[in-house]
Protein backbone atom coordinates (compact mmCIF):
# COMPACT_ATOMS: atom_id res chain seq x y z
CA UNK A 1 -38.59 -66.12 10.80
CA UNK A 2 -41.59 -65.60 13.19
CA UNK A 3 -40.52 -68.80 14.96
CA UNK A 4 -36.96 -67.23 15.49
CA UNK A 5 -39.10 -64.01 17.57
CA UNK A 6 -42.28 -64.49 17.95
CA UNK A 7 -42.30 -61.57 20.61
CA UNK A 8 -41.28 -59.15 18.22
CA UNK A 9 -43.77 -60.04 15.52
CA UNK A 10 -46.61 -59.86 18.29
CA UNK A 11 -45.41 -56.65 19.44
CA UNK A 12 -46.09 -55.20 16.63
CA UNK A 13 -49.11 -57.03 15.11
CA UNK A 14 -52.16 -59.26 15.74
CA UNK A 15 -51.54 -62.82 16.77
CA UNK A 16 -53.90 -64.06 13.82
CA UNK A 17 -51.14 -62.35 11.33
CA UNK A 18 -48.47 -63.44 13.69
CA UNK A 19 -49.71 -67.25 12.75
CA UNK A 20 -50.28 -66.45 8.88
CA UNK A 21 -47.03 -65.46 8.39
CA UNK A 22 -45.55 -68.63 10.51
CA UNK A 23 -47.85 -70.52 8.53
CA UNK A 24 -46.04 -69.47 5.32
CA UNK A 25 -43.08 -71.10 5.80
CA UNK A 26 -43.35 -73.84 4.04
CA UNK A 27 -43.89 -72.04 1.23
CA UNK A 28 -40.95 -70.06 1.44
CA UNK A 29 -38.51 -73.15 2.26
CA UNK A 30 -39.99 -74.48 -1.19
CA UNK A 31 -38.68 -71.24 -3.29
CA UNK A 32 -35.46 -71.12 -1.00
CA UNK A 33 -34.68 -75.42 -2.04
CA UNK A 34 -35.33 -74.69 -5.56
CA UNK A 35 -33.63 -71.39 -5.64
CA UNK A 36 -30.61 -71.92 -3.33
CA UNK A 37 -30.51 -75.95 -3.44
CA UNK A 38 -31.36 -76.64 -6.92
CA UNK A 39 -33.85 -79.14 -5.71
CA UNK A 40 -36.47 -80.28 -8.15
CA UNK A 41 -40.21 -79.71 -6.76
CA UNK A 42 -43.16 -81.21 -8.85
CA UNK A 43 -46.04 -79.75 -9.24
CA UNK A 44 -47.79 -81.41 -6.04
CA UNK A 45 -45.34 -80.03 -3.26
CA UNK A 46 -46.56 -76.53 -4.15
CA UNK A 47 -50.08 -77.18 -4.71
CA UNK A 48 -50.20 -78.97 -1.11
CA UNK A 49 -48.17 -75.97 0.54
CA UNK A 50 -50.10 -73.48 -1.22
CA UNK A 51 -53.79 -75.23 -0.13
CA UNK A 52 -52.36 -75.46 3.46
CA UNK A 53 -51.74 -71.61 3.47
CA UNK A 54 -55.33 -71.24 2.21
CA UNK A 55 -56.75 -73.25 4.58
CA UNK A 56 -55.10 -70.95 7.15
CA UNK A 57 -56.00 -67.88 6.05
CA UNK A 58 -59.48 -68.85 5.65
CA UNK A 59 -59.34 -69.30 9.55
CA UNK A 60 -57.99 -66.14 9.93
């Protein structure tokens, strides 16, 4: 969603929250393909999403 308008998001808040929440999209594409998709996801798909997301809010 922050990719769609990224000039609303920073409008409103910092640009180091503006890239933690564009950051979490891969985490949300992995609930929506299991949710809406009925894909299977293993356990290492969300472990390496969730690390990544870490990783960047460490930096933040």
């Amino acid at each position: 969603m922050t990719s769609l308008c990224p000039l609303a998001y920073s409008a409103r808040r910092s640009n180091a929250e503006v890239i933690v929440l564009g950051q979490s999209r891969p985490l949300w594409l992995l609930v929506i393909a299991v949710a809406v998709m009925g894909e299977r996801v293993g356990w290492r798909r969300p472990l390496a999403a969730a690390i990544g997301f870490l990783g960047v809010v460490v930096i933040w």
